[in-house]
PDB file of N, CA and C in Angstrom:
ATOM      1  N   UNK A   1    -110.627 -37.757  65.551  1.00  0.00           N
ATOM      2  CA  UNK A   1    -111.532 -38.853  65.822  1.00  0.00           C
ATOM      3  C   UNK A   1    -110.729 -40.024  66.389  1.00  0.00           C
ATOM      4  N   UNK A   2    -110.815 -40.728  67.509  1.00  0.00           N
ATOM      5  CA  UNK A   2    -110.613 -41.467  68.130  1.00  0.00           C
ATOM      6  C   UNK A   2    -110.968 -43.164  66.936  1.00  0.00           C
ATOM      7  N   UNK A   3    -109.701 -43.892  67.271  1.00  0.00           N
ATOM      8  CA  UNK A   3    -109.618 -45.233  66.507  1.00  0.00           C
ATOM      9  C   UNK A   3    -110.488 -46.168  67.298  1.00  0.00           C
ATOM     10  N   UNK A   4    -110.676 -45.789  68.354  1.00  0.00           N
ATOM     11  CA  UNK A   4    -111.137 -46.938  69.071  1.00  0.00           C
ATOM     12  C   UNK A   4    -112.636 -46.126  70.028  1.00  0.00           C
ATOM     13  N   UNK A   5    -113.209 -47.292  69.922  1.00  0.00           N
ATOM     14  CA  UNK A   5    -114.661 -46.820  71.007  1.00  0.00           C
ATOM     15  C   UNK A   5    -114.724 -47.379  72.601  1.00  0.00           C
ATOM     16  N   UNK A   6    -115.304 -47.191  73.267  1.00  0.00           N
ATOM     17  CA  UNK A   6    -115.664 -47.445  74.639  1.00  0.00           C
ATOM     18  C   UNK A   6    -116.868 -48.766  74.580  1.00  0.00           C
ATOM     19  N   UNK A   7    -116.240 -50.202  74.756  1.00  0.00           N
ATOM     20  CA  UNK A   7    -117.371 -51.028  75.403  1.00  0.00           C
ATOM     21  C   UNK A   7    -117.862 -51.057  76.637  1.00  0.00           C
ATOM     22  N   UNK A   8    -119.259 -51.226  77.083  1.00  0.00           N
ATOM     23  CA  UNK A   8    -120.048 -51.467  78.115  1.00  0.00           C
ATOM     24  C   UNK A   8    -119.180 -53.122  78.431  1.00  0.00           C
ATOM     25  N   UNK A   9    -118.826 -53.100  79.908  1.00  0.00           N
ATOM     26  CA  UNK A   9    -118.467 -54.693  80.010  1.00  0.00           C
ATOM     27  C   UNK A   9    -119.500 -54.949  81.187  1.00  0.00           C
ATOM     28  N   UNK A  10    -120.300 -56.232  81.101  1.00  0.00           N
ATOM     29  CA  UNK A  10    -120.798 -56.702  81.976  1.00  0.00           C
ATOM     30  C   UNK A  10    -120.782 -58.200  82.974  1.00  0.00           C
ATOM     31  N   UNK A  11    -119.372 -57.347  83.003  1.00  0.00           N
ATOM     32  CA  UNK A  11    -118.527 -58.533  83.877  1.00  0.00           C
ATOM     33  C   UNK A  11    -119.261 -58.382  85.458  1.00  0.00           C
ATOM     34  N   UNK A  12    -119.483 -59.067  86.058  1.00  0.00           N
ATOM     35  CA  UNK A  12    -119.995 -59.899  87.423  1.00  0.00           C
ATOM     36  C   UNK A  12    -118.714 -59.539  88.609  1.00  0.00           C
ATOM     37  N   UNK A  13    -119.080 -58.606  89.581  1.00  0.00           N
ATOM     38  CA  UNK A  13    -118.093 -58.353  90.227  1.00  0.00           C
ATOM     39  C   UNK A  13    -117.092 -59.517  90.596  1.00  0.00           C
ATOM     40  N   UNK A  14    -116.157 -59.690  90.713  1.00  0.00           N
ATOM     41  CA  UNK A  14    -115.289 -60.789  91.111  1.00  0.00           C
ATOM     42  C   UNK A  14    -114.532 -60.707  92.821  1.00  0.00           C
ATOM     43  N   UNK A  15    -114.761 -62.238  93.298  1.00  0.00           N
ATOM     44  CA  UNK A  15    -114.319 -62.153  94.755  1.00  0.00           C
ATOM     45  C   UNK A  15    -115.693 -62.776  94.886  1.00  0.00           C
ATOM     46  N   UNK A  16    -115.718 -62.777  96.105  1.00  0.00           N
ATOM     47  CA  UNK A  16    -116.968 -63.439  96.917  1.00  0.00           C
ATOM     48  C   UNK A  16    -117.763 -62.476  97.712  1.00  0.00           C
ATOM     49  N   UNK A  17    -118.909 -63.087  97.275  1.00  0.00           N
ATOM     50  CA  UNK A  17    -120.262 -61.828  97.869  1.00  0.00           C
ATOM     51  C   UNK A  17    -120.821 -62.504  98.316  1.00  0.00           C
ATOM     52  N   UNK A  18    -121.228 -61.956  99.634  1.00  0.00           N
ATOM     53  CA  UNK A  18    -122.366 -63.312 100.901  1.00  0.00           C
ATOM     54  C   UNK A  18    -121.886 -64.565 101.027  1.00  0.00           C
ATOM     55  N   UNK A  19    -120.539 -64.848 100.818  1.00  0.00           N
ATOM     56  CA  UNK A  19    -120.041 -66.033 101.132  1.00  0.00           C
ATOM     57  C   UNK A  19    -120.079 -66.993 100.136  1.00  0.00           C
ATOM     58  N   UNK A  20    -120.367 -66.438  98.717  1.00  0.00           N
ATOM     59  CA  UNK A  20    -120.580 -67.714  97.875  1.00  0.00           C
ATOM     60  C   UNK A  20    -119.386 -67.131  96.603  1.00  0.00           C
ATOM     61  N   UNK A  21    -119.321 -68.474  96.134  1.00  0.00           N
ATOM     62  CA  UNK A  21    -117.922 -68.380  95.421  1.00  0.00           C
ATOM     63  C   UNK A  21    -118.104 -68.018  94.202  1.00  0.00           C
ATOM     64  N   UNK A  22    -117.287 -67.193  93.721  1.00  0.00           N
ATOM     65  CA  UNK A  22    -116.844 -66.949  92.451  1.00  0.00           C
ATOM     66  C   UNK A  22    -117.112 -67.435  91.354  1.00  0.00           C
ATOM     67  N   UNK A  23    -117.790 -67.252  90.325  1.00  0.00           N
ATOM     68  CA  UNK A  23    -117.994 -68.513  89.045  1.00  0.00           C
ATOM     69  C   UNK A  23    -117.443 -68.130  87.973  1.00  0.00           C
ATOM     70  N   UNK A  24    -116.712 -68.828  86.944  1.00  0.00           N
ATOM     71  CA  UNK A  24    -116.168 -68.337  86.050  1.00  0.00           C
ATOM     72  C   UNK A  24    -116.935 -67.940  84.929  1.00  0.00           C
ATOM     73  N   UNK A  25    -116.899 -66.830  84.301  1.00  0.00           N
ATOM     74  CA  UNK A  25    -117.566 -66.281  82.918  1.00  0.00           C
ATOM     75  C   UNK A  25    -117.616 -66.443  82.014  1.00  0.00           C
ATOM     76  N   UNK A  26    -117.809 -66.034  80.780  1.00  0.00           N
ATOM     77  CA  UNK A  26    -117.354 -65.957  79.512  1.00  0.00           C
ATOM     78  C   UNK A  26    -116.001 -65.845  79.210  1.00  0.00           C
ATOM     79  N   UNK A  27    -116.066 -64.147  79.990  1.00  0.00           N
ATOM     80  CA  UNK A  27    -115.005 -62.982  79.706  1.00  0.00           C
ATOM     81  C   UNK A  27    -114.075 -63.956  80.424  1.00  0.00           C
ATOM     82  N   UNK A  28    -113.876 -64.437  81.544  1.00  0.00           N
ATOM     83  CA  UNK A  28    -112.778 -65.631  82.129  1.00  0.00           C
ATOM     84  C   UNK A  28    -112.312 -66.342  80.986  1.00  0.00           C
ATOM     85  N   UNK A  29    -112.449 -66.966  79.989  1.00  0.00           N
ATOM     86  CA  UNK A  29    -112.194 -67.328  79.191  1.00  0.00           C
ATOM     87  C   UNK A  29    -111.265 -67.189  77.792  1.00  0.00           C
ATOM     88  N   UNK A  30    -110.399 -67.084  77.596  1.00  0.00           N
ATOM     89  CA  UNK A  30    -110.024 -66.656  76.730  1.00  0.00           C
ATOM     90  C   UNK A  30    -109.496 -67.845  75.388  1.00  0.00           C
ATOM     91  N   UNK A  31    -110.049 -67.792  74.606  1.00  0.00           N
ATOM     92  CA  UNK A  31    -110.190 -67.781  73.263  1.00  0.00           C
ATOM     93  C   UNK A  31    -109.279 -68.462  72.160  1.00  0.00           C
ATOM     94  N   UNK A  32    -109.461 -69.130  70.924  1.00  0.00           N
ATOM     95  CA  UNK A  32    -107.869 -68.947  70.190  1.00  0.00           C
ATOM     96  C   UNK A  32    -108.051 -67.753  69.449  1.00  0.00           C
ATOM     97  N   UNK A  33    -109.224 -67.406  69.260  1.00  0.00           N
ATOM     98  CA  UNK A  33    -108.964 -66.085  68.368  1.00  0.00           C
ATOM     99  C   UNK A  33    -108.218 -64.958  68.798  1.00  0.00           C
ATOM    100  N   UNK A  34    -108.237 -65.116  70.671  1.00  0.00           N
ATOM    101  CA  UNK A  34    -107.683 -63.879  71.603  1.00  0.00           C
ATOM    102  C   UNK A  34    -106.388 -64.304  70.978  1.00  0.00           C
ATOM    103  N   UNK A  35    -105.697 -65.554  71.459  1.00  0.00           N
ATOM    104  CA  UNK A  35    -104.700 -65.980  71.123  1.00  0.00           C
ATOM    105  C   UNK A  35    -103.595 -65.473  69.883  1.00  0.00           C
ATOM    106  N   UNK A  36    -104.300 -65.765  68.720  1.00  0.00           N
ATOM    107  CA  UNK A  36    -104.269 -65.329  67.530  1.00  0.00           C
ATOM    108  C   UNK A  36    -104.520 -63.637  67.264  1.00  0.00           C
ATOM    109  N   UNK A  37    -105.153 -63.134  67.850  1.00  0.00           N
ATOM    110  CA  UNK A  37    -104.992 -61.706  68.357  1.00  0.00           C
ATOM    111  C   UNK A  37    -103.398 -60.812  68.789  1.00  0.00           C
ATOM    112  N   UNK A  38    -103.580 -61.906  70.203  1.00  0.00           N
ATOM    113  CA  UNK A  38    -101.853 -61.181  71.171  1.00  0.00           C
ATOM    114  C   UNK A  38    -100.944 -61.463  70.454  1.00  0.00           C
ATOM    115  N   UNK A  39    -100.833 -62.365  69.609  1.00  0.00           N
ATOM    116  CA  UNK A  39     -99.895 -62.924  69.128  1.00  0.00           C
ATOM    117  C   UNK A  39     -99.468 -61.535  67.595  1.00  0.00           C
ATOM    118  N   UNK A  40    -100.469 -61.692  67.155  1.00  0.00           N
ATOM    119  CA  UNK A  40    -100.423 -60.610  66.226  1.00  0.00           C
ATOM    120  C   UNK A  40    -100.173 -58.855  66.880  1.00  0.00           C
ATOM    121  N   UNK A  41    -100.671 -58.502  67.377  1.00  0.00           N
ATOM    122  CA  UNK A  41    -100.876 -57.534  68.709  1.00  0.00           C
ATOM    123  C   UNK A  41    -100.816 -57.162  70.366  1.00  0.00           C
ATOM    124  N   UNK A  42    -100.208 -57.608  70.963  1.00  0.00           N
ATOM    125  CA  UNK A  42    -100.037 -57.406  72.435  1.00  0.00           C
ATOM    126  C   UNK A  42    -101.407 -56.383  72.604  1.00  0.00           C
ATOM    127  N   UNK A  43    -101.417 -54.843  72.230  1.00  0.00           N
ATOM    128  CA  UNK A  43    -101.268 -53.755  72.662  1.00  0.00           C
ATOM    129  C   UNK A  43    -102.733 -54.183  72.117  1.00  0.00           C
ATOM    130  N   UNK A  44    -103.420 -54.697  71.194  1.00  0.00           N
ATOM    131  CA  UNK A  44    -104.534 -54.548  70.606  1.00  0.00           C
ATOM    132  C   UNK A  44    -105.583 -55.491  71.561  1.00  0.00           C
ATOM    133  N   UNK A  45    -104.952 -56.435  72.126  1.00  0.00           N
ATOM    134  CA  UNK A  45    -105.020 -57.395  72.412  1.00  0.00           C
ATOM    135  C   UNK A  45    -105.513 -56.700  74.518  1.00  0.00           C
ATOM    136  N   UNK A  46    -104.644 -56.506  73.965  1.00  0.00           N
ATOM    137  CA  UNK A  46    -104.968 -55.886  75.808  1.00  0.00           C
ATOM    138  C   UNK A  46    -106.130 -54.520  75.819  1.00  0.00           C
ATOM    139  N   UNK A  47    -105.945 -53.646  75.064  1.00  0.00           N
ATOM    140  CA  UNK A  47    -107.158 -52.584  75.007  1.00  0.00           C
ATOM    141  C   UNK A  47    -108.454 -53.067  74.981  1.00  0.00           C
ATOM    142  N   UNK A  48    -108.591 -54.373  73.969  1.00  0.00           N
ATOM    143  CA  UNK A  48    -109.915 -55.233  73.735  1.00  0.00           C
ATOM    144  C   UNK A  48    -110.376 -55.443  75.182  1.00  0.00           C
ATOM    145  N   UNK A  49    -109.519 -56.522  75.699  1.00  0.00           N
ATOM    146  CA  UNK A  49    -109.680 -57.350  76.989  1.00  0.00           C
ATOM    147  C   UNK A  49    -109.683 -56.422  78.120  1.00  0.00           C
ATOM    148  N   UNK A  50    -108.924 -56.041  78.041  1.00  0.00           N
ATOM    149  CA  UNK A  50    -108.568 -55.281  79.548  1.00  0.00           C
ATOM    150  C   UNK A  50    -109.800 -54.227  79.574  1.00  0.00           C
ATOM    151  N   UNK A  51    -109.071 -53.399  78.941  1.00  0.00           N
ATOM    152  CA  UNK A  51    -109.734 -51.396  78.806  1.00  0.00           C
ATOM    153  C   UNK A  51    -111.459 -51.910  78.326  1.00  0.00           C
ATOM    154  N   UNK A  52    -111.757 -52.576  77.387  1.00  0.00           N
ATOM    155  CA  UNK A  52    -112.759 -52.884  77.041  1.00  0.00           C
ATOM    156  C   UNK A  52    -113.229 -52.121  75.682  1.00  0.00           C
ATOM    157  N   UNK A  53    -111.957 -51.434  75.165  1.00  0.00           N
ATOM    158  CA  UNK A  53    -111.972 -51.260  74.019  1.00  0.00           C
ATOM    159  C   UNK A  53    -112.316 -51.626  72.769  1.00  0.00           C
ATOM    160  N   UNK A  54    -112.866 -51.076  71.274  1.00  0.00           N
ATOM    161  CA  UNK A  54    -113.352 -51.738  70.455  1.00  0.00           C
ATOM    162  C   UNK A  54    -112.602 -51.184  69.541  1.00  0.00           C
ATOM    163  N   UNK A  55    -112.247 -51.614  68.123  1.00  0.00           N
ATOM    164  CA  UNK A  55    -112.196 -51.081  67.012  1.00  0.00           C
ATOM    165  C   UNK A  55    -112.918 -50.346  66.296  1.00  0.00           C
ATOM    166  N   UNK A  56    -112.342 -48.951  65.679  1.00  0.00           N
ATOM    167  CA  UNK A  56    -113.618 -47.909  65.091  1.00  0.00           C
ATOM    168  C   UNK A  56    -113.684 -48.427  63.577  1.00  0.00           C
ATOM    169  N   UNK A  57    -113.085 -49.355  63.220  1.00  0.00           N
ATOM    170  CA  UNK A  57    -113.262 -49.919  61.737  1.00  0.00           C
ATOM    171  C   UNK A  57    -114.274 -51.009  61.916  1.00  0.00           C
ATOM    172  N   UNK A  58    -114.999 -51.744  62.527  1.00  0.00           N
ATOM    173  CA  UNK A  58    -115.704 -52.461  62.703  1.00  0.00           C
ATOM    174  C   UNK A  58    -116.003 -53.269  61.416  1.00  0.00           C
ATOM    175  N   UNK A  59    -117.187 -52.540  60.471  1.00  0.00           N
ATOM    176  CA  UNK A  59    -117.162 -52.750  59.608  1.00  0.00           C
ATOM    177  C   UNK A  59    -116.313 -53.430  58.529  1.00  0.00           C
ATOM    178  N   UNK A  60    -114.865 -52.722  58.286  1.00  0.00           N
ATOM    179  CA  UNK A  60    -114.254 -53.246  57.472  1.00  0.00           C
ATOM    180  C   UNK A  60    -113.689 -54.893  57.859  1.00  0.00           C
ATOM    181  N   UNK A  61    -113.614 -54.751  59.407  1.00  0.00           N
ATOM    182  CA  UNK A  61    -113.186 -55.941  59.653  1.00  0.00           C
ATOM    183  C   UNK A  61    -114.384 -57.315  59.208  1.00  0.00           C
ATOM    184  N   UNK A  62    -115.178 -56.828  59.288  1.00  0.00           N
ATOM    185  CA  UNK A  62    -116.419 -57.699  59.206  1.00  0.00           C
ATOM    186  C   UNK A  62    -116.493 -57.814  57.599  1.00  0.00           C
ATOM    187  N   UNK A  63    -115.998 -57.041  57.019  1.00  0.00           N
ATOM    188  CA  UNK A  63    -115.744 -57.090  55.191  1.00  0.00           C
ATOM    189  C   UNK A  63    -114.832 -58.312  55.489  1.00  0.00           C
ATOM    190  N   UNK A  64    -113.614 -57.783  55.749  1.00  0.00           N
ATOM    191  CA  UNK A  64    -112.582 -58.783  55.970  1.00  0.00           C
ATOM    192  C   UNK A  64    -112.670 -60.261  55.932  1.00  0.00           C
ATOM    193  N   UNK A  65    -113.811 -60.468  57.355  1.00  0.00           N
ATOM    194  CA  UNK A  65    -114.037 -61.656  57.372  1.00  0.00           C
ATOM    195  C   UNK A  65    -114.646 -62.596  56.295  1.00  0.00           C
ATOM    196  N   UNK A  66    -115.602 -62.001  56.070  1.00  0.00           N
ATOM    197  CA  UNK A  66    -116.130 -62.416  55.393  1.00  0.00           C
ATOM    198  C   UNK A  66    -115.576 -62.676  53.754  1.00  0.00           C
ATOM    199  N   UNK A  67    -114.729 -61.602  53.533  1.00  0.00           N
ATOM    200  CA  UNK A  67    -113.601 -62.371  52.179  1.00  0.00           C
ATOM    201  C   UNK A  67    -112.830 -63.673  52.546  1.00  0.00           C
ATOM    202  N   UNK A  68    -111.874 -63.803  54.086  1.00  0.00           N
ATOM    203  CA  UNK A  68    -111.933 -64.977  54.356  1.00  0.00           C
ATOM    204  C   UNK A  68    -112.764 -66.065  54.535  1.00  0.00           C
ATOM    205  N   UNK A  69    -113.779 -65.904  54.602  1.00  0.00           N
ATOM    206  CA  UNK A  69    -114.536 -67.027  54.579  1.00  0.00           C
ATOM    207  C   UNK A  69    -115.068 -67.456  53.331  1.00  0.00           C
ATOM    208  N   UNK A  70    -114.927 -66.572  52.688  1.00  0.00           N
ATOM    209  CA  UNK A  70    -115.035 -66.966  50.979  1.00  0.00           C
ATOM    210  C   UNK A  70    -113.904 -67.757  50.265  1.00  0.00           C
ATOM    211  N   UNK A  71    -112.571 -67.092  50.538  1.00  0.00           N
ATOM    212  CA  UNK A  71    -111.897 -67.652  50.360  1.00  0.00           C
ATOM    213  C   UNK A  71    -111.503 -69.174  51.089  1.00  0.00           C
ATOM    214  N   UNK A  72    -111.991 -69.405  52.434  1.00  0.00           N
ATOM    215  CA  UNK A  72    -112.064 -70.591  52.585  1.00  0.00           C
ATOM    216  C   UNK A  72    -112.843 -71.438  52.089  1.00  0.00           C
ATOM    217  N   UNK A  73    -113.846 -71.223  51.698  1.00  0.00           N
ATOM    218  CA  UNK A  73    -114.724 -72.216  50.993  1.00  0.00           C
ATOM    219  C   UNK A  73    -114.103 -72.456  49.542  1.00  0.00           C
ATOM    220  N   UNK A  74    -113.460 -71.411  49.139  1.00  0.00           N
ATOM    221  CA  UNK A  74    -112.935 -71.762  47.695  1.00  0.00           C
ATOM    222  C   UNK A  74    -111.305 -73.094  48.158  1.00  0.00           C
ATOM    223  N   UNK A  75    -111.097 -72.920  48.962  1.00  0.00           N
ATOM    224  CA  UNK A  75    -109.669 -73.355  49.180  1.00  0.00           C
ATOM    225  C   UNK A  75    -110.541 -74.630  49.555  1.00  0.00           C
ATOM    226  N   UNK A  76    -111.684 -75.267  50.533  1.00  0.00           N
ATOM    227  CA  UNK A  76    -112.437 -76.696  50.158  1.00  0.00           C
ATOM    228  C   UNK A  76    -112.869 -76.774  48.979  1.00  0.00           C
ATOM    229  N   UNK A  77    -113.403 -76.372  48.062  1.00  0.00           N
ATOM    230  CA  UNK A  77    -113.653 -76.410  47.066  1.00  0.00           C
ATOM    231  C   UNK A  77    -112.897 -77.375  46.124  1.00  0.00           C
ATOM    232  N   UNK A  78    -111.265 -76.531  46.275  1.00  0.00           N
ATOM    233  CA  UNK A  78    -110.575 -76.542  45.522  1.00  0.00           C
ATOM    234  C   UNK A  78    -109.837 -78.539  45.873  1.00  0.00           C
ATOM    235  N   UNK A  79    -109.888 -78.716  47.482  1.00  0.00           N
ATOM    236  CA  UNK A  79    -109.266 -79.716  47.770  1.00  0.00           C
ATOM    237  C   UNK A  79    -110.237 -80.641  47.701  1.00  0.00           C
ATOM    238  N   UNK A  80    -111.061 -80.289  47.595  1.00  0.00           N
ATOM    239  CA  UNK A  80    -112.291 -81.482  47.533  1.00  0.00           C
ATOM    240  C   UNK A  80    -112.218 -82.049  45.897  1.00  0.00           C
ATOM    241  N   UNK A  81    -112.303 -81.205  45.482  1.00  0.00           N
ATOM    242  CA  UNK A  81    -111.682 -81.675  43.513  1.00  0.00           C
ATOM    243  C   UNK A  81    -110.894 -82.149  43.001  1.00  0.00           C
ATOM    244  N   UNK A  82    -109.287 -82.201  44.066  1.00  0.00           N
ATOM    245  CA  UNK A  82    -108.246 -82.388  44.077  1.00  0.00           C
ATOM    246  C   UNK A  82    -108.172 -83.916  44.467  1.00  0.00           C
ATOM    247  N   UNK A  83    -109.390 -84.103  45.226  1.00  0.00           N
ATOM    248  CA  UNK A  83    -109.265 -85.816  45.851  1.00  0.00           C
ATOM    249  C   UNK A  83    -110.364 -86.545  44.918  1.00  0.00           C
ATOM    250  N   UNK A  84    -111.339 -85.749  43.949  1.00  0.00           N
ATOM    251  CA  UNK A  84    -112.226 -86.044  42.972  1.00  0.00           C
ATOM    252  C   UNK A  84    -111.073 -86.823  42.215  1.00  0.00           C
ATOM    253  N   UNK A  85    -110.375 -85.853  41.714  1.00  0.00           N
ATOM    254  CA  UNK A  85    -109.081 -85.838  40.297  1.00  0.00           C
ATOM    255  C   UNK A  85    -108.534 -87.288  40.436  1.00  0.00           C
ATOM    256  N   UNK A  86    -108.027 -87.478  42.049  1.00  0.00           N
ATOM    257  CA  UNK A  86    -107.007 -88.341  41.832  1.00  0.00           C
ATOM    258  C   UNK A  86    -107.751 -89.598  42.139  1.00  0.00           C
ATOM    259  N   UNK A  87    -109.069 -89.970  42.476  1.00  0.00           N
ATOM    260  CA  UNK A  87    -109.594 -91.028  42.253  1.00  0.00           C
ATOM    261  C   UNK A  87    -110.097 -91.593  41.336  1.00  0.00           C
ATOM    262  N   UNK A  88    -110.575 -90.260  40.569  1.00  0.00           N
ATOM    263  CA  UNK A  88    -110.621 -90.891  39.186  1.00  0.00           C
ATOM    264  C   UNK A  88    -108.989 -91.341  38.014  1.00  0.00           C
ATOM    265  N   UNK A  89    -108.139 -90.479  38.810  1.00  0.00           N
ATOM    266  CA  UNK A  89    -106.720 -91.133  37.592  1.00  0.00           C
ATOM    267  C   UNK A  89    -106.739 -92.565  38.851  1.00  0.00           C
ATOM    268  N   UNK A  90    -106.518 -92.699  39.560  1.00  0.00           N
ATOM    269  CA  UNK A  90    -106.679 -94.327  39.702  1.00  0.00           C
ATOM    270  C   UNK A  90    -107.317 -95.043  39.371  1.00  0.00           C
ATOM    271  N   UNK A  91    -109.026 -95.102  39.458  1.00  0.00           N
ATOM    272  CA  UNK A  91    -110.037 -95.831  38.896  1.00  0.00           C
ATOM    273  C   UNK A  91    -109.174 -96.093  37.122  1.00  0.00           C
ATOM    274  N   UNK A  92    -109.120 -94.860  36.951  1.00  0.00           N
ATOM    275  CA  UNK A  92    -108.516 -94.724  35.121  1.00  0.00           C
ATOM    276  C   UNK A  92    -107.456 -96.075  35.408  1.00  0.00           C
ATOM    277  N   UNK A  93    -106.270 -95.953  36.030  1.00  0.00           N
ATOM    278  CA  UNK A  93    -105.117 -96.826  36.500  1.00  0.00           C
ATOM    279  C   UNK A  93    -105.435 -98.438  36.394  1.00  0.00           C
ATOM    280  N   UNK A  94    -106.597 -98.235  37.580  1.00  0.00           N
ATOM    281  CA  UNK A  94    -107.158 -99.864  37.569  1.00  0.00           C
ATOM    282  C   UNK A  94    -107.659-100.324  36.175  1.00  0.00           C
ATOM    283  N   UNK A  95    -108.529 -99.447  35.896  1.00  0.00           N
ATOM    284  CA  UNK A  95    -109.162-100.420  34.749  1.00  0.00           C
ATOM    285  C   UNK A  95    -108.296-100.467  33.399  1.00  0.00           C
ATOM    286  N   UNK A  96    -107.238 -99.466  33.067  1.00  0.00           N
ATOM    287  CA  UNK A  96    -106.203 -99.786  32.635  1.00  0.00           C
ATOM    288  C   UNK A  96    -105.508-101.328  32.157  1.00  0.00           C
ATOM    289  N   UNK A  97    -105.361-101.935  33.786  1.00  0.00           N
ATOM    290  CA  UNK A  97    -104.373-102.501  34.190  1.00  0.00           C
ATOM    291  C   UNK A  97    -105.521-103.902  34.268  1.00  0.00           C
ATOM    292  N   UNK A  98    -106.606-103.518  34.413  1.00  0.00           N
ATOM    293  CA  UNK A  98    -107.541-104.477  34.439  1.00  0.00           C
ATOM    294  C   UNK A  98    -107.332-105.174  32.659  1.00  0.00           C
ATOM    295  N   UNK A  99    -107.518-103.589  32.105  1.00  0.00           N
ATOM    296  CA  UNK A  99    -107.913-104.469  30.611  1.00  0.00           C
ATOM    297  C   UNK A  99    -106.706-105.105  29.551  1.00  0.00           C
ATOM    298  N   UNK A 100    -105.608-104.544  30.143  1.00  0.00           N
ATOM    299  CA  UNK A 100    -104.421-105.359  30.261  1.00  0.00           C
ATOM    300  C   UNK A 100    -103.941-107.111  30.765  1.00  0.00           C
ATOM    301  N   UNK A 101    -104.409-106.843  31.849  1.00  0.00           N
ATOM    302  CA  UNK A 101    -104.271-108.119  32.239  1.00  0.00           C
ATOM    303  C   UNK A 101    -105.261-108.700  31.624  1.00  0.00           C
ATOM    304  N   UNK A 102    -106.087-108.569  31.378  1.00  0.00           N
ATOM    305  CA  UNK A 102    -107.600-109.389  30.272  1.00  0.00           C
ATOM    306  C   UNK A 102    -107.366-110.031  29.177  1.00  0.00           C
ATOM    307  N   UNK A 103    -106.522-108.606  28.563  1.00  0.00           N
ATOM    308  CA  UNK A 103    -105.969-108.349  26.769  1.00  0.00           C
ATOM    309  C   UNK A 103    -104.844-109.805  26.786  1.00  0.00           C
ATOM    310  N   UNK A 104    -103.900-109.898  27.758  1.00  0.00           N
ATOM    311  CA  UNK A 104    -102.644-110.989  28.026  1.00  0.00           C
ATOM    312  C   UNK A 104    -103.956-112.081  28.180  1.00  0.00           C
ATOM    313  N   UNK A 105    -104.802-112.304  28.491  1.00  0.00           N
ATOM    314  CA  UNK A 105    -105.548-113.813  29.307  1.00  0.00           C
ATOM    315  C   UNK A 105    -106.190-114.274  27.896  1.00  0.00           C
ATOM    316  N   UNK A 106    -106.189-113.651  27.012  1.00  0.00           N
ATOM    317  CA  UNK A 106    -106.884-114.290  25.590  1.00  0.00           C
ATOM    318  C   UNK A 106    -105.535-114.811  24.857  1.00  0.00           C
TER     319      UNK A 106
END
């Protein structure tokens, strides 16, 4: 069984037809995820783009993602609580320092 499948690409012939120019696409475009792709993969990276190749794990990747994206929300989660924490040990700090300086004024 073959790792990889065959995409349909419906890329727009390129060059000029009847004299009118070229427009750039989607597929013209490339991406940070492509980026983040080649970088990880050359070879994976080019079968996608080029050949028009797909991954036969599809699925799992789409598991994948989606644990990252869980895990990103836990990692805001986590920093968003982290800036909760430390405004309240300051508020704590101030009024501290408030009832200090009060406690000295009697």
């Amino acid at each position: 069984m073959s790792s990889v499948t065959q995409r349909h690409s419906h890329r727009p012939q390129e060059g000029r037809e009847a004299g009118l120019k070229a427009t750039k696409t989607d597929d013209d475009i490339i991406r940070a995820s492509e980026i983040g792709q080649y970088t990880y993969c050359a070879r994976a990276w080019w079968l996608a783009r080029v050949k028009g190749l797909t991954p036969a794990n599809v699925a799992e990747m789409r598991a994948g993602t989606a644990q990252h994206r869980l895990h990103g929300q836990s990692v805001e989660r986590f920093h968003r609580l982290m800036r909760i924490a430390v405004a309240l040990i300051l508020l704590a700090a101030a009024l501290l320092i408030a009832w200090m300086v009060l406690g000295l004024v009697r």
